[in-house]
Protein backbone atom coordinates (compact mmCIF):
# COMPACT_ATOMS: atom_id res chain seq x y z
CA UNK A 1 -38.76 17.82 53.32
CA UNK A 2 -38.69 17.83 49.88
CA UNK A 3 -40.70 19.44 47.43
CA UNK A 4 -39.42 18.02 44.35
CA UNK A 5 -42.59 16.33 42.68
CA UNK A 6 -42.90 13.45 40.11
CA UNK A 7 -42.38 15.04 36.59
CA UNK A 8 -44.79 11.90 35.52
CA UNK A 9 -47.40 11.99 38.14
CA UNK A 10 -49.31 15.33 36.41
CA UNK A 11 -48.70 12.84 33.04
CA UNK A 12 -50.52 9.94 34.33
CA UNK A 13 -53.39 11.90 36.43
CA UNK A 14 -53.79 14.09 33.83
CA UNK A 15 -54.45 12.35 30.87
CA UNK A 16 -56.98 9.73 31.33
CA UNK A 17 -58.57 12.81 32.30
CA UNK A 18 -58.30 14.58 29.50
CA UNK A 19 -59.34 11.64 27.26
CA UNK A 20 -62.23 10.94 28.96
CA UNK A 21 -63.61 14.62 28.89
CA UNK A 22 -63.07 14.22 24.95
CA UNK A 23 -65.12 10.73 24.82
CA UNK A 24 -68.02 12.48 27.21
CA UNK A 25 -68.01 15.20 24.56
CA UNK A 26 -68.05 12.64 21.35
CA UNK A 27 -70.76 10.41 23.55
CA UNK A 28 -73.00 13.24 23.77
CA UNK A 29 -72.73 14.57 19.92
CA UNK A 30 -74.00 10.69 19.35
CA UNK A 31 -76.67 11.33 21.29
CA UNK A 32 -78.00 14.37 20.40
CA UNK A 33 -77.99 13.51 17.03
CA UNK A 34 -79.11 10.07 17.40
CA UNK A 35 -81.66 11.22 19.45
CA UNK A 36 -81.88 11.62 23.52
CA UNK A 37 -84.82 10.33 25.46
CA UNK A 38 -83.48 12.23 28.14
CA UNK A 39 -85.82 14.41 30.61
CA UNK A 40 -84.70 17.98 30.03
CA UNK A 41 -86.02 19.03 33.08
CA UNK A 42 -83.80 17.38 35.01
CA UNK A 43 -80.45 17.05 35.24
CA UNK A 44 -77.27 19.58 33.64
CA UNK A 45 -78.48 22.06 31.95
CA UNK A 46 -75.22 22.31 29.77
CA UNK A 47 -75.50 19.19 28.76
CA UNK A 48 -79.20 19.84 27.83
CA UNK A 49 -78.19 22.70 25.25
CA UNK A 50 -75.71 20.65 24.03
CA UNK A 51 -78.03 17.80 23.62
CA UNK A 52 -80.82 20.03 21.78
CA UNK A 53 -78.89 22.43 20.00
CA UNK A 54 -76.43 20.25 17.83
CA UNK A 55 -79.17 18.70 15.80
CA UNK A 56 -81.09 22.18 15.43
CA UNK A 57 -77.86 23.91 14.19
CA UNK A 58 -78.05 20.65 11.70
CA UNK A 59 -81.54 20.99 10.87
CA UNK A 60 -81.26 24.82 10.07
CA UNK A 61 -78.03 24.09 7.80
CA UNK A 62 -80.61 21.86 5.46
CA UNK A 63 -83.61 24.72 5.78
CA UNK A 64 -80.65 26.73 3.75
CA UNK A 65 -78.86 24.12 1.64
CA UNK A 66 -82.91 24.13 -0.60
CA UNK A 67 -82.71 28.02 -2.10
CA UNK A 68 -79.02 27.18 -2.67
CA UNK A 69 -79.07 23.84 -4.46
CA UNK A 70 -81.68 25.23 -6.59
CA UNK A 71 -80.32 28.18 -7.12
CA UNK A 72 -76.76 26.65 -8.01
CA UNK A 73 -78.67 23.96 -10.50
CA UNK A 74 -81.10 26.86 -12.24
CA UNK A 75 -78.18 29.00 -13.02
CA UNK A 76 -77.25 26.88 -15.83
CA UNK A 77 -80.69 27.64 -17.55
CA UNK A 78 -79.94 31.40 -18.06
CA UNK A 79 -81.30 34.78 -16.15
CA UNK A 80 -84.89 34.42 -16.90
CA UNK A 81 -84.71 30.96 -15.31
CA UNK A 82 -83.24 32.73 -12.12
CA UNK A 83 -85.29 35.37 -11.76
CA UNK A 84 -88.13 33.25 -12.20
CA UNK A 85 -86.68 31.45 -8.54
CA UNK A 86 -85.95 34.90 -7.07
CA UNK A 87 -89.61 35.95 -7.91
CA UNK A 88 -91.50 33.22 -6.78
CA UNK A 89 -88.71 32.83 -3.33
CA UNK A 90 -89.97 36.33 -2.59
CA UNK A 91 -93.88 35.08 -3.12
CA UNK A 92 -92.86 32.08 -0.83
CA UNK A 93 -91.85 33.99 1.84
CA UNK A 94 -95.58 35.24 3.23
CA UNK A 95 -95.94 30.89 3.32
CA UNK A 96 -92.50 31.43 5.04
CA UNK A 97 -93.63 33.74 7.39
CA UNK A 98 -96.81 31.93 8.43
CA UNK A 99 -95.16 28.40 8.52
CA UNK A 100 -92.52 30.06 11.06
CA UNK A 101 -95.32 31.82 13.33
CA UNK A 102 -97.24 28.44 13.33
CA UNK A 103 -94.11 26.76 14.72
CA UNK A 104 -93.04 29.12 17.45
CA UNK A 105 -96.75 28.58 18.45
CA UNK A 106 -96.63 24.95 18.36
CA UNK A 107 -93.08 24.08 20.04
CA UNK A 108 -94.28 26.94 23.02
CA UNK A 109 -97.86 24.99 23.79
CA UNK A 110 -96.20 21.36 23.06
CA UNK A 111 -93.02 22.25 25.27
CA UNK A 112 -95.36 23.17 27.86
CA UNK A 113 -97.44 19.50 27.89
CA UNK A 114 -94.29 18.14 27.61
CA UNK A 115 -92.95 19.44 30.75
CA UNK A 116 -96.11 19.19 32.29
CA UNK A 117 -95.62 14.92 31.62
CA UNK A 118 -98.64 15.23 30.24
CA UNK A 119 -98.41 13.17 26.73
CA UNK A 120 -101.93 13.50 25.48
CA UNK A 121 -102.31 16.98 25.48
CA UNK A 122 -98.97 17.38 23.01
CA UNK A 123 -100.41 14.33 20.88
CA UNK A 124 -103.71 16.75 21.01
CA UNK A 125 -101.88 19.72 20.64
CA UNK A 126 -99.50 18.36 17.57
CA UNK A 127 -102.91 17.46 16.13
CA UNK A 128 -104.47 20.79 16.12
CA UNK A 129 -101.07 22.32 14.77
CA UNK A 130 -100.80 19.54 11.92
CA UNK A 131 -104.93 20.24 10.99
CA UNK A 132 -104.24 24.27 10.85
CA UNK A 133 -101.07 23.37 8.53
CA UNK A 134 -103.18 21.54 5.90
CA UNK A 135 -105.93 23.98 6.83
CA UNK A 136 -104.24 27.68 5.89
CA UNK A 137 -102.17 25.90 2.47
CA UNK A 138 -105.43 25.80 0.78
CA UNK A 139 -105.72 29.10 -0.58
CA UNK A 140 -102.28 29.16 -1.25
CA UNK A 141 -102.60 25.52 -3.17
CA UNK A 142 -105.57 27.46 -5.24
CA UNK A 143 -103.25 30.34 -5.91
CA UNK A 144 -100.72 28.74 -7.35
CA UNK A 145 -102.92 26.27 -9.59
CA UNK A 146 -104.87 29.07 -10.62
CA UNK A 147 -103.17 32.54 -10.94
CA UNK A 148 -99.06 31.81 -10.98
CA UNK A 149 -99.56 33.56 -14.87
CA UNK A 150 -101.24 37.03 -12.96
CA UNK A 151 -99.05 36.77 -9.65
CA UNK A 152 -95.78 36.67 -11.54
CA UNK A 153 -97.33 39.74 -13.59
CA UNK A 154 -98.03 41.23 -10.59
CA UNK A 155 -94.30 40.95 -9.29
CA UNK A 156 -93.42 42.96 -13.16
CA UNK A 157 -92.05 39.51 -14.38
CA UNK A 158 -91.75 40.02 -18.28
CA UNK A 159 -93.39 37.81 -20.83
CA UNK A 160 -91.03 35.80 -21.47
CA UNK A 161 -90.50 34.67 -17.54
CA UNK A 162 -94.28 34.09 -17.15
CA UNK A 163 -94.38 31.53 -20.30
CA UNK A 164 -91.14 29.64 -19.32
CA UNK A 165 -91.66 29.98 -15.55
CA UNK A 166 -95.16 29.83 -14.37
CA UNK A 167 -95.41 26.21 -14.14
CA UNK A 168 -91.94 26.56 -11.22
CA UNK A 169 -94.63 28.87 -10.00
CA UNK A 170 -97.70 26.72 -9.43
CA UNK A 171 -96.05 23.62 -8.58
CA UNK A 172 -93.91 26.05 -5.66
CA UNK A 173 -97.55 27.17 -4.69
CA UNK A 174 -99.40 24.63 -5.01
CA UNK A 175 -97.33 22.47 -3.24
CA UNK A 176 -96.79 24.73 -0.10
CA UNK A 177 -98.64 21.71 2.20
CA UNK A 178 -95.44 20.17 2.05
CA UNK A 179 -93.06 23.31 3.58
CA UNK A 180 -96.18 24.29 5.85
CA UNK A 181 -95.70 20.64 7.40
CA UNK A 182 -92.01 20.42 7.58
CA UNK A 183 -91.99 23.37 9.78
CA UNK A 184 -95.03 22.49 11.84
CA UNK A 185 -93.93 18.79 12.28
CA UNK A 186 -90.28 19.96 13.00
CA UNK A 187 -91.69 21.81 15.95
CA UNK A 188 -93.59 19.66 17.08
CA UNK A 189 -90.50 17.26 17.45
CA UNK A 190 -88.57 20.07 19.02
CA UNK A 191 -91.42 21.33 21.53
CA UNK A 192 -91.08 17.28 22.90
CA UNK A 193 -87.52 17.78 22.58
CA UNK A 194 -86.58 15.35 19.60
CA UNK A 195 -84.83 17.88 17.55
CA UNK A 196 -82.45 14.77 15.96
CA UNK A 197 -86.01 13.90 14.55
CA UNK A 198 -86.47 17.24 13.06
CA UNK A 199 -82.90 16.97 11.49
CA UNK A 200 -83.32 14.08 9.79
CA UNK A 201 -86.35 14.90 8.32
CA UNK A 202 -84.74 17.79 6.51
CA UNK A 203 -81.61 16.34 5.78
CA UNK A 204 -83.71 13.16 3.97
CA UNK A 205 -85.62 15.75 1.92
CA UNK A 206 -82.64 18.02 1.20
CA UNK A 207 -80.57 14.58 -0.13
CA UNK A 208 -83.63 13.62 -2.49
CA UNK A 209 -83.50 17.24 -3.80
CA UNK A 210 -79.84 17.58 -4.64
CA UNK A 211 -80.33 13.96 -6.71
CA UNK A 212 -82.92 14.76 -8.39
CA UNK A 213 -82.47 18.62 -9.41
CA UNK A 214 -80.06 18.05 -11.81
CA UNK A 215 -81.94 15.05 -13.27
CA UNK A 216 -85.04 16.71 -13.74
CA UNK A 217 -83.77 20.29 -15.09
CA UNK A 218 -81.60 18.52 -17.34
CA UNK A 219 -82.79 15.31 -18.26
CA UNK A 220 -80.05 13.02 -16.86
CA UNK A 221 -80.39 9.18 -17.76
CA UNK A 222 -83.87 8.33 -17.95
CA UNK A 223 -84.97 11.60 -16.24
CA UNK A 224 -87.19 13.68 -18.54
CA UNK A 225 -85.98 16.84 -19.08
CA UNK A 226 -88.43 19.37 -17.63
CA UNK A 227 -86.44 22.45 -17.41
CA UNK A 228 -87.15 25.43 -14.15
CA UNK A 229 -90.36 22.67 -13.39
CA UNK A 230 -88.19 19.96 -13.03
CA UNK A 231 -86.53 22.29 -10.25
CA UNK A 232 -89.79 22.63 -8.50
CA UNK A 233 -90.62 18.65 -9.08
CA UNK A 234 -87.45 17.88 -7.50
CA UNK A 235 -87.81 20.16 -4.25
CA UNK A 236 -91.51 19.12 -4.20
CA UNK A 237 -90.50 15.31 -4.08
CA UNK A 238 -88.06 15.94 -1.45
CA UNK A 239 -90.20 18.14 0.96
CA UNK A 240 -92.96 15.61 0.37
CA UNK A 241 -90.93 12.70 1.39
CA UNK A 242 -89.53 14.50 4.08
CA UNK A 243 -92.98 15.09 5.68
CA UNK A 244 -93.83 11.20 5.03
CA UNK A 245 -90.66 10.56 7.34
CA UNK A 246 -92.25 12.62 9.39
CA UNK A 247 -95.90 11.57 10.07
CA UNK A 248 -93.93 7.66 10.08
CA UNK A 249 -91.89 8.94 13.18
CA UNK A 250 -95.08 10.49 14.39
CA UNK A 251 -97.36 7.23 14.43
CA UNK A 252 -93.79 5.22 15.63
CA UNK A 253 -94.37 3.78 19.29
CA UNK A 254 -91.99 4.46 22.13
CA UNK A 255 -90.79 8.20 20.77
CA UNK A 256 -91.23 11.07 22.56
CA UNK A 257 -94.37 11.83 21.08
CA UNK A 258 -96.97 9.47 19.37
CA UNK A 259 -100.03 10.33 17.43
CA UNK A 260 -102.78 7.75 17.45
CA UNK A 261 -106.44 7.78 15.78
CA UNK A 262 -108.08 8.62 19.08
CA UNK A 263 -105.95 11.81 18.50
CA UNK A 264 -107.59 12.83 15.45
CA UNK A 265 -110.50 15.20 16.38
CA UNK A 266 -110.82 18.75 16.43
CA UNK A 267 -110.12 21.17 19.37
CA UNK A 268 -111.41 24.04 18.90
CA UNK A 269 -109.99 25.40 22.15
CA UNK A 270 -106.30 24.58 21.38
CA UNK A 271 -106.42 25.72 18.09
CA UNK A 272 -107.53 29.05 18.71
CA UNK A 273 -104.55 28.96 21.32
CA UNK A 274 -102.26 28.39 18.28
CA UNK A 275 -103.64 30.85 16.34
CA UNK A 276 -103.33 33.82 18.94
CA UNK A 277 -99.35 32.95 19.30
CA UNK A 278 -98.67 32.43 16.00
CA UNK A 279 -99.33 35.69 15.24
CA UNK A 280 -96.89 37.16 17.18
CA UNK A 281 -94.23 34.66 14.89
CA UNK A 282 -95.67 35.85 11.91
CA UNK A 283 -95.42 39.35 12.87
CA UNK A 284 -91.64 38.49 14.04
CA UNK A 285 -90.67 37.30 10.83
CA UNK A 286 -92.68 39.95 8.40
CA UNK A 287 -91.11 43.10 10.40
CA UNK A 288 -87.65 41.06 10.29
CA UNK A 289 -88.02 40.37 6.46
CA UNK A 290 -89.58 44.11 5.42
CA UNK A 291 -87.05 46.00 7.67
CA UNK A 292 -83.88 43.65 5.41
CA UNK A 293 -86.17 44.90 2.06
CA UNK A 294 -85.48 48.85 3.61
CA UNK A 295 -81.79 48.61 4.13
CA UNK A 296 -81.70 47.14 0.49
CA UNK A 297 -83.41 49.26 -0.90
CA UNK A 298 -80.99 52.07 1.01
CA UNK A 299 -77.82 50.57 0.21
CA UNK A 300 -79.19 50.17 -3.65
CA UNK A 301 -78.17 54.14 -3.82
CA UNK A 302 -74.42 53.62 -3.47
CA UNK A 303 -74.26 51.11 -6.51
CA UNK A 304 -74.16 47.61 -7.56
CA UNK A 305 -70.37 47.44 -5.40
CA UNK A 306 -72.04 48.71 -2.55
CA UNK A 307 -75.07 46.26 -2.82
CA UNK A 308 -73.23 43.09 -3.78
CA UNK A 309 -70.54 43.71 -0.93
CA UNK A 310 -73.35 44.33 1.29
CA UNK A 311 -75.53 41.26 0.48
CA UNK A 312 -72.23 38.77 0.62
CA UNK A 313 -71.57 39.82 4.02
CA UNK A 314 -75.03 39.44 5.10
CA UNK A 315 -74.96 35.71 3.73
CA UNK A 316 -71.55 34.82 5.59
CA UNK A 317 -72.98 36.77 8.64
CA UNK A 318 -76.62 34.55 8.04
CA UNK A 319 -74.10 31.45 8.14
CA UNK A 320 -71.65 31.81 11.22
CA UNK A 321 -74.69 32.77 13.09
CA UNK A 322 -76.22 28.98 12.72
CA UNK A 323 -75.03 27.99 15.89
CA UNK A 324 -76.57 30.83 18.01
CA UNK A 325 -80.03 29.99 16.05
CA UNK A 326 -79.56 26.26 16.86
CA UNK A 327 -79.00 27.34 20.88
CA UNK A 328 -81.63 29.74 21.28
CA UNK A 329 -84.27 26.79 19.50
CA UNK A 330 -83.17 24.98 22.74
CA UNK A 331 -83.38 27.78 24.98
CA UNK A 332 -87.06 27.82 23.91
CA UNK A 333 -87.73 24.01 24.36
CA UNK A 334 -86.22 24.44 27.74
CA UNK A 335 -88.01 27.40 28.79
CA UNK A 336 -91.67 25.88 27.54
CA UNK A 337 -90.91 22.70 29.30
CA UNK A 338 -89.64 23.73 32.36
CA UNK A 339 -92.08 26.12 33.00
CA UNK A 340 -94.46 22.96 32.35
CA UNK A 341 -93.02 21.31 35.09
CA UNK A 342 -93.25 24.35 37.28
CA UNK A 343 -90.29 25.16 37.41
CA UNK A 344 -89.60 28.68 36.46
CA UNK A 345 -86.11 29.10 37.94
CA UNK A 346 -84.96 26.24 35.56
CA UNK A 347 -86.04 27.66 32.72
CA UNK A 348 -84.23 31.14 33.65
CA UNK A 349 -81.14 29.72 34.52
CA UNK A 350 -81.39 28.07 30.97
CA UNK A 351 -81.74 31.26 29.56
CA UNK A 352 -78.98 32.61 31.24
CA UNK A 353 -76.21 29.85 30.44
CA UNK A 354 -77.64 29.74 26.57
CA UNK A 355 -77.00 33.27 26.66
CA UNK A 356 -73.46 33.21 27.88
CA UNK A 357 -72.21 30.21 25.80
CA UNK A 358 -73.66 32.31 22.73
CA UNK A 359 -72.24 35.63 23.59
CA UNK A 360 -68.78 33.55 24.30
CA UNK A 361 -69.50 31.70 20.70
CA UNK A 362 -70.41 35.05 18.58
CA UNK A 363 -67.24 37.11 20.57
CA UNK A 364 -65.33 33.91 18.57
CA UNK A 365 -67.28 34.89 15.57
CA UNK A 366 -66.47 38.49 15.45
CA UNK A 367 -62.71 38.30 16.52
CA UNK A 368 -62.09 35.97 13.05
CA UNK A 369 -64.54 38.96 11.17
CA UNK A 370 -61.91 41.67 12.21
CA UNK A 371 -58.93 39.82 11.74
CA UNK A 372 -59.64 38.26 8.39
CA UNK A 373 -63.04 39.75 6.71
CA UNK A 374 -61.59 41.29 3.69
CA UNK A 375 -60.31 37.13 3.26
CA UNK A 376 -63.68 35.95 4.00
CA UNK A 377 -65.22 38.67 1.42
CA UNK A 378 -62.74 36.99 -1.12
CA UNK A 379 -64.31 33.59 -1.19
CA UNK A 380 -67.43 35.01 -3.24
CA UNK A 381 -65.59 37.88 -5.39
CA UNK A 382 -62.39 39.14 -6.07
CA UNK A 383 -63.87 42.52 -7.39
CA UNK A 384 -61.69 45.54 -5.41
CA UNK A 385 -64.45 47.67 -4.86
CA UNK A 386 -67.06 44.56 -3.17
CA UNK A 387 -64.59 43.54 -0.96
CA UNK A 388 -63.98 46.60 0.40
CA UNK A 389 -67.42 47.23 1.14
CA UNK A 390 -68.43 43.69 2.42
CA UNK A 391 -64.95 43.23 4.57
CA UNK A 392 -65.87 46.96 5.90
CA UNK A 393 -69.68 45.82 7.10
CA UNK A 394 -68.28 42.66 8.58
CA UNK A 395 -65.85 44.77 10.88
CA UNK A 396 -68.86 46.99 11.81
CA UNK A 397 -71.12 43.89 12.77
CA UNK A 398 -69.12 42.42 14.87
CA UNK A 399 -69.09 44.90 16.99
CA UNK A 400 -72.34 44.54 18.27
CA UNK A 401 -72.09 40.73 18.77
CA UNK A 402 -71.74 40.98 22.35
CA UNK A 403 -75.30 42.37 22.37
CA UNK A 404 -76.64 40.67 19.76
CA UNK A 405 -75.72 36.85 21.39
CA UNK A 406 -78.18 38.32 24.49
CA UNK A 407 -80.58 39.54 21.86
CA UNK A 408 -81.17 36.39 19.76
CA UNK A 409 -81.42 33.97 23.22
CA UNK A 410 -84.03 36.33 24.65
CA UNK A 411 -85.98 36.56 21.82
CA UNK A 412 -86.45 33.17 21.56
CA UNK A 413 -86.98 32.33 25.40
CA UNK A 414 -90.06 34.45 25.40
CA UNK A 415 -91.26 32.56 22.11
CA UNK A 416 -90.74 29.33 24.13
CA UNK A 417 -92.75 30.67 27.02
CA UNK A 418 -95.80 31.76 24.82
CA UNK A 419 -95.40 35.43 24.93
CA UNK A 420 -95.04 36.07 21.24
CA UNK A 421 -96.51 39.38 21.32
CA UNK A 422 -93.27 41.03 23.01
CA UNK A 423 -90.36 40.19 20.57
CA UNK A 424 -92.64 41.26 17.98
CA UNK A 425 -93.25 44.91 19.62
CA UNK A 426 -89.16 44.67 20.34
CA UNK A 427 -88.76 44.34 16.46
CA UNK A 428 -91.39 46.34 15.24
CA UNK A 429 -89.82 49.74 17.59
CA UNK A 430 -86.48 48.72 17.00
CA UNK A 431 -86.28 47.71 13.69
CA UNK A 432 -89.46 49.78 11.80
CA UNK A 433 -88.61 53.09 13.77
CA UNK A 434 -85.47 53.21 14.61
CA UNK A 435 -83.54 50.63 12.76
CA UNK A 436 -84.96 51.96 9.03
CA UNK A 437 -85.13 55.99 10.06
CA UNK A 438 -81.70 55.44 11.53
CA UNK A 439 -80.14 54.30 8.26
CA UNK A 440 -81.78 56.89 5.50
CA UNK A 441 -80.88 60.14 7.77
CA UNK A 442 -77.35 57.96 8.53
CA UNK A 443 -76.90 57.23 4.99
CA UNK A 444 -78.45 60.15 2.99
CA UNK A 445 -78.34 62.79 5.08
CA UNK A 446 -75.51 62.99 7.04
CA UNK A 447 -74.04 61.51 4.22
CA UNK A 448 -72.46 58.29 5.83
CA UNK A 449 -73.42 56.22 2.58
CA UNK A 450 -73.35 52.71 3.61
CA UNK A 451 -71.40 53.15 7.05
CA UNK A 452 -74.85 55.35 7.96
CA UNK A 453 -76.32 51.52 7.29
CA UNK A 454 -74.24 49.72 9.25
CA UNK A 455 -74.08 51.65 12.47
CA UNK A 456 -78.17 51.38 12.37
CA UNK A 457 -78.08 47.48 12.68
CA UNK A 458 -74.99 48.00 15.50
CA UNK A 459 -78.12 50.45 17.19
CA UNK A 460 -81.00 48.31 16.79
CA UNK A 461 -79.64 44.76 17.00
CA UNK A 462 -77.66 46.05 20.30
CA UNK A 463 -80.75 47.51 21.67
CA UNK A 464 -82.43 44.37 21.13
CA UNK A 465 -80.29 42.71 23.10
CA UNK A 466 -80.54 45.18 26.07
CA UNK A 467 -84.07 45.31 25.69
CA UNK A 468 -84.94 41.75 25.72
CA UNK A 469 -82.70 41.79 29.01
CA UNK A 470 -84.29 43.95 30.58
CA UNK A 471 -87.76 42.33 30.04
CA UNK A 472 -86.83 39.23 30.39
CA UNK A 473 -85.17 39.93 34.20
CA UNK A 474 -88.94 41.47 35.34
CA UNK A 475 -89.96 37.84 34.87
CA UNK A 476 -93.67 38.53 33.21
CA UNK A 477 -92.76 35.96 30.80
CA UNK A 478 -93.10 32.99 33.58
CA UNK A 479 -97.05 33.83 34.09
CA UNK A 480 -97.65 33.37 30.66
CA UNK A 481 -100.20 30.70 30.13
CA UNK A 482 -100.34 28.61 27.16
């Protein structure tokens, strides 16, 4: 018998196939970034990443594009107008901090009603977060109408920045409602698992701020020209509208989520449940940001080469990393709303596939960071010595990106499940004492100079990952009760 087969047969099987795996892909980007009204706890849990993570990897992209654009537009007003931005950014980030902790809180106790089908208590829930928002920006709204002139003193800004600048200052400040909501009301959207909502939002307020930046600093058309304020006026405008977008999708009928007047009344109960997780996200992000001041502040011995090489491979690393963000913000809807539904092995095996598509993802990532990081380094600086040291700590960090992909996804699934309080003991032992006394007696001691640096993140950001394995697989994080 013959075994000679039909060169065309593979042809014709094959590529209808093929074709129709590439439409099922391009039908599901539409989705997930028009938004799904899929249930995700049911179904493929693939396509449920998929689905949740393109429009968070979208939404995080715009959460950067603000500190750039304003950046990139204040540049042209000298160095006292950018170090007014760097000053008040670094004031900004204890708002930072708390919007952040307020959110893990909310999308954990609103991915839990979710799952649990029970719609009232996340339009109760989204309430109480929304009310706490407005709530904790009012001493922060006083601060900046009041004393930008003695907080930018207090940060050593010179004369001359606190008479041009204060006014960027207070407006920043005194309009913190607006970032405070953003992040709460983003969320919320992602706890019911909307995240194309959440996108949106950011990319409408991110659009009105690039227009109107350059207007306002400069005085385009009919634009007045207000100088650093217009900066703030712009970004102010733009966050603001955003938010509006935001309560309109809110009070919309036939989303995933829908506030109503009946809604609006104080729980006293739930809100104390947000406060108690939230700090555990604040803590995460202030031991995060204060352990990044440290290794500054270490690699600030070795020069201004050393620093700047250092801080443009941070960025790029900050960048490629997007996607990984955007999939373990799923892996923390799905874990809070499958564990709503009772279903605990769901939410693990989410955990487990995020984790593997990320570590598969970031292996990508640090392949192209051996092969081509001194060409990478090049995009921001031709200068010899900085791209020596930045292509150098790119080769060193990917290294660890096997561990760090694990380390990222379990960080977050306990954040979905409630249990805050353990990634933040994880980061403050890893990254406060042994992450920070690694690097000086790495660095300075043993005279490593900035290699001393990078082989402490390898340790602690590898650890992390190995850690958060190890207590994620005893399984304490299911009982958690939100």
């Amino acid at each position: 018998m013959s075994t000679t087969m039909n060169p065309e047969t593979p042809v014709v099987n094959q590529e209808p196939s093929q074709r129709g795996r590439w439409k099922a892909l391009f039908r599901d980007i539409r989705e997930a970034i028009g938004g799904s009204q899929r249930d995700f706890t049911e179904g493929s849990i693939g396509k449920a990443i998929l689905l949740l993570s393109i429009p968070m990897v979208l939404e995080l992209v715009m959460e950067s594009v603000f500190a750039v654009v304003d950046i990139f537009f204040v540049s042209k007003l000298g160095a006292e107008a950018v170090a007014t931005v760097g000053l008040t950014e670094s004031m900004m980030t204890i708002i930072y901090a708390i919007g952040i902790g307020f959110s893990m809180a909310a999308t954990a106790i609103i991915a839990r009603r979710t799952g649990e089908k029970n719609s009232e208590g996340a339009a109760i829930a989204a309430v109480q977060s929304i009310l706490v928002a407005i709530i904790v920006s009012v001493p922060f709204l006083a601060l900046g109408i009041f004393g930008a002139k003695s907080l930018l003193a207090l940060m050593g800004a010179s004369q001359g920045i606190i008479a041009e600048g204060y006014t960027y200052t207070a407006i920043m400040l005194g309009s913190n409602v607006f970032i405070m909501l953003l992040f709460i009301i983003n969320a919320i959207f992602r706890g019911v698992g909307d995240a194309a909502v959440a996108m949106r939002a950011l990319w409408l307020a991110n659009i009105i701020n690039i227009i109107l930046d350059p207007c306002l600093i400069f005085g385009l058309g009919f634009f007045p020209e207000l100088g650093i304020k217009g900066a703030a006026v712009a970004t102010t405008i733009g966050r603001g509208t955003g938010v509006l977008f935001q309560f309109y999708m809110l009070q919309r009928k036939g989303g995933r989520i829908h506030l109503a007047a009946k809604h609006l009344k104080l729980q006293t109960d739930v809100m104390k449940r947000l406060l108690r997780l939230s700090l555990g996200g604040i803590g995460q992000f202030i031991i995060a940001t204060s352990s990044w001041i440290g290794l500054v502040r270490i690699m600030a011995q070795f020069g201004s080469d050393s620093l700047a090489g250092y801080t443009i491979a941070v960025r790029i690393v900050m960048f490629s990393i997007l996607p990984s963000w955007g999939m373990s913000n799923a892996a923390a809807t799905l874990v809070g709303q499958n564990l709503g539904a009772k279903k605990p092995d769901r939410a693990e095996k989410s955990v487990w596939i995020s984790a593997v598509i990320n570590m598969f993802f970031l292996v990508g990532i640090g392949v192209i960071f051996l092969l081509h990081s001194e060409f990478l380094i090049r995009i921001f600086t031709s200068e010899p010595a900085v791209v020596a040291i930045g292509a150098k700590c790119l080769r060193y960090f990917s290294y660890g990106y096997v561990f760090y992909a694990y380390g990222m996804i379990m960080t977050q699934a306990f954040n979905g499940a409630g249990d805050t309080a353990t990634p933040t003991k994880m980061n403050f032992v890893l990254f406060w004492l042994i992450e920070i006394p690694l690097a000086y007696f790495l660095a300075l001691k043993f005279d490593y100079r900035e290699v001393g640096v990078f082989i402490s993140i390898i340790v602690a950001e590898s650890l992390l990952g190995v850690v958060g394995v190890i207590l994620f697989k005893r399984g304490k994080w299911k009982e958690k009760v939100v």
